[in-house]
Protein backbone atom coordinates (compact mmCIF):
# COMPACT_ATOMS: atom_id res chain seq x y z
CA UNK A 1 -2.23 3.34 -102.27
CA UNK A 2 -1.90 4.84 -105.48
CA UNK A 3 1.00 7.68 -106.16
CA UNK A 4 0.04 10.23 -108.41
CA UNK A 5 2.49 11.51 -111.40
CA UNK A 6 2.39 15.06 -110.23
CA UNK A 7 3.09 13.68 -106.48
CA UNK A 8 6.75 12.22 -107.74
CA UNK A 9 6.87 15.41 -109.98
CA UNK A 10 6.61 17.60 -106.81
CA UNK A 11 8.60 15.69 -104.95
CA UNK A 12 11.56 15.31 -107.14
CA UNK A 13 11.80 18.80 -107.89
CA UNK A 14 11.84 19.61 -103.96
CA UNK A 15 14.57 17.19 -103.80
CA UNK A 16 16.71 18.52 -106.52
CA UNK A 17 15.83 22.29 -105.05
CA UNK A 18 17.36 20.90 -101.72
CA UNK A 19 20.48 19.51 -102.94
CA UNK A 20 21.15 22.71 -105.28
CA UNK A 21 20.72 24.53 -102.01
CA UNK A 22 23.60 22.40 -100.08
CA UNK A 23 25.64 22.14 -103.30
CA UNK A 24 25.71 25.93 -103.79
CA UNK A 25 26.12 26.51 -99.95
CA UNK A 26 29.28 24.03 -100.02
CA UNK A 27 30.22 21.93 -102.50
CA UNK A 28 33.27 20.11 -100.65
CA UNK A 29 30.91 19.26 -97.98
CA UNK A 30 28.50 17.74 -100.15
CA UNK A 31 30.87 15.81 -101.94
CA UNK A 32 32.28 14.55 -98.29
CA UNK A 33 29.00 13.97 -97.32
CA UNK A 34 27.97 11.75 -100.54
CA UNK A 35 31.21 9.39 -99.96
CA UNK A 36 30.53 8.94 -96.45
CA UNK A 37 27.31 7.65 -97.19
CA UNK A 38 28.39 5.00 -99.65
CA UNK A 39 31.19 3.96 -97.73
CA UNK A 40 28.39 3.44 -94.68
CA UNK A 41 26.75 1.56 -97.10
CA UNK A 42 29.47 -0.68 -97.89
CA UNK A 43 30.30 -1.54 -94.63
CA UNK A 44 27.92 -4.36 -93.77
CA UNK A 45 28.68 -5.39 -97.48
CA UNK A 46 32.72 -5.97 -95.88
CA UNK A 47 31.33 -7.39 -92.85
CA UNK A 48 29.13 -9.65 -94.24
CA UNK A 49 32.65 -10.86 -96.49
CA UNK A 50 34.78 -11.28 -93.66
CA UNK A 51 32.00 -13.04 -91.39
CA UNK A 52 32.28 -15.45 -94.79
CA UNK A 53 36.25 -15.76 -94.45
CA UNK A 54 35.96 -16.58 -90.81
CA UNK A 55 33.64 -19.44 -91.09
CA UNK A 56 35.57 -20.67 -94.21
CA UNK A 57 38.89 -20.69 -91.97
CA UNK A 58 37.22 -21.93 -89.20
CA UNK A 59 35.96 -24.81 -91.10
CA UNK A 60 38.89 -25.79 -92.80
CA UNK A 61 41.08 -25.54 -88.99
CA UNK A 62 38.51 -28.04 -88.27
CA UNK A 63 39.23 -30.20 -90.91
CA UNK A 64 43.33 -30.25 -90.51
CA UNK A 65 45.79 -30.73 -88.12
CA UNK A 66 46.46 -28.56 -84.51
CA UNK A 67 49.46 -27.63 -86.19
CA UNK A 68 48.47 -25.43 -89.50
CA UNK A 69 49.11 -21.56 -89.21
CA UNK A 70 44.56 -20.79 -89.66
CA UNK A 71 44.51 -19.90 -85.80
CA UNK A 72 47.08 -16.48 -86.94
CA UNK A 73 44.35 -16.18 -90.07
CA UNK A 74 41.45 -16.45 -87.61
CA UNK A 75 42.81 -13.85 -85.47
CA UNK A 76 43.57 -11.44 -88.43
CA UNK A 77 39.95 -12.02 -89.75
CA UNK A 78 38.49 -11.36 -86.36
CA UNK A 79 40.34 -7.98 -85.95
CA UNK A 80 39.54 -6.81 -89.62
CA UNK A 81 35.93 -7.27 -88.36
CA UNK A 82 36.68 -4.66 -85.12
């Protein structure tokens, strides 16, 4: 499937005519609207971390005593992942 120059053309300039239209109807709302978006798209970025910490902590419990404060860390990992 081949894409034509004049297809992207086309469709870039309906694009940009579209988000003149939004900026120009409210700025403020398309600035709000452009930060939510990357912060949605960061979010399985900071879950995908934290999924990391958790099985890090829960290795290393494994590997010392009953008696080491990484039950507290589990338990702050888990509920920065809720």
């Amino acid at each position: 499937m081949k894409i034509s120059k004049q297809r992207i053309g086309s469709l870039l300039m309906t694009v940009r005519w579209a988000l003149s239209l939004v900026w120009e109807s409210s700025p403020s709302l398309a600035v709000a609207s452009i930060v939510v978006r990357v912060v949605q798209g960061l979010l399985p970025l900071m879950v995908l971390y934290l999924t990391k910490l958790l099985i890090d902590t829960v290795t290393e419990a494994l590997k010392t005593p009953a008696d080491d404060p990484s039950f507290t860390r589990i338990l702050s990992i888990l509920g920065g992942e809720a």
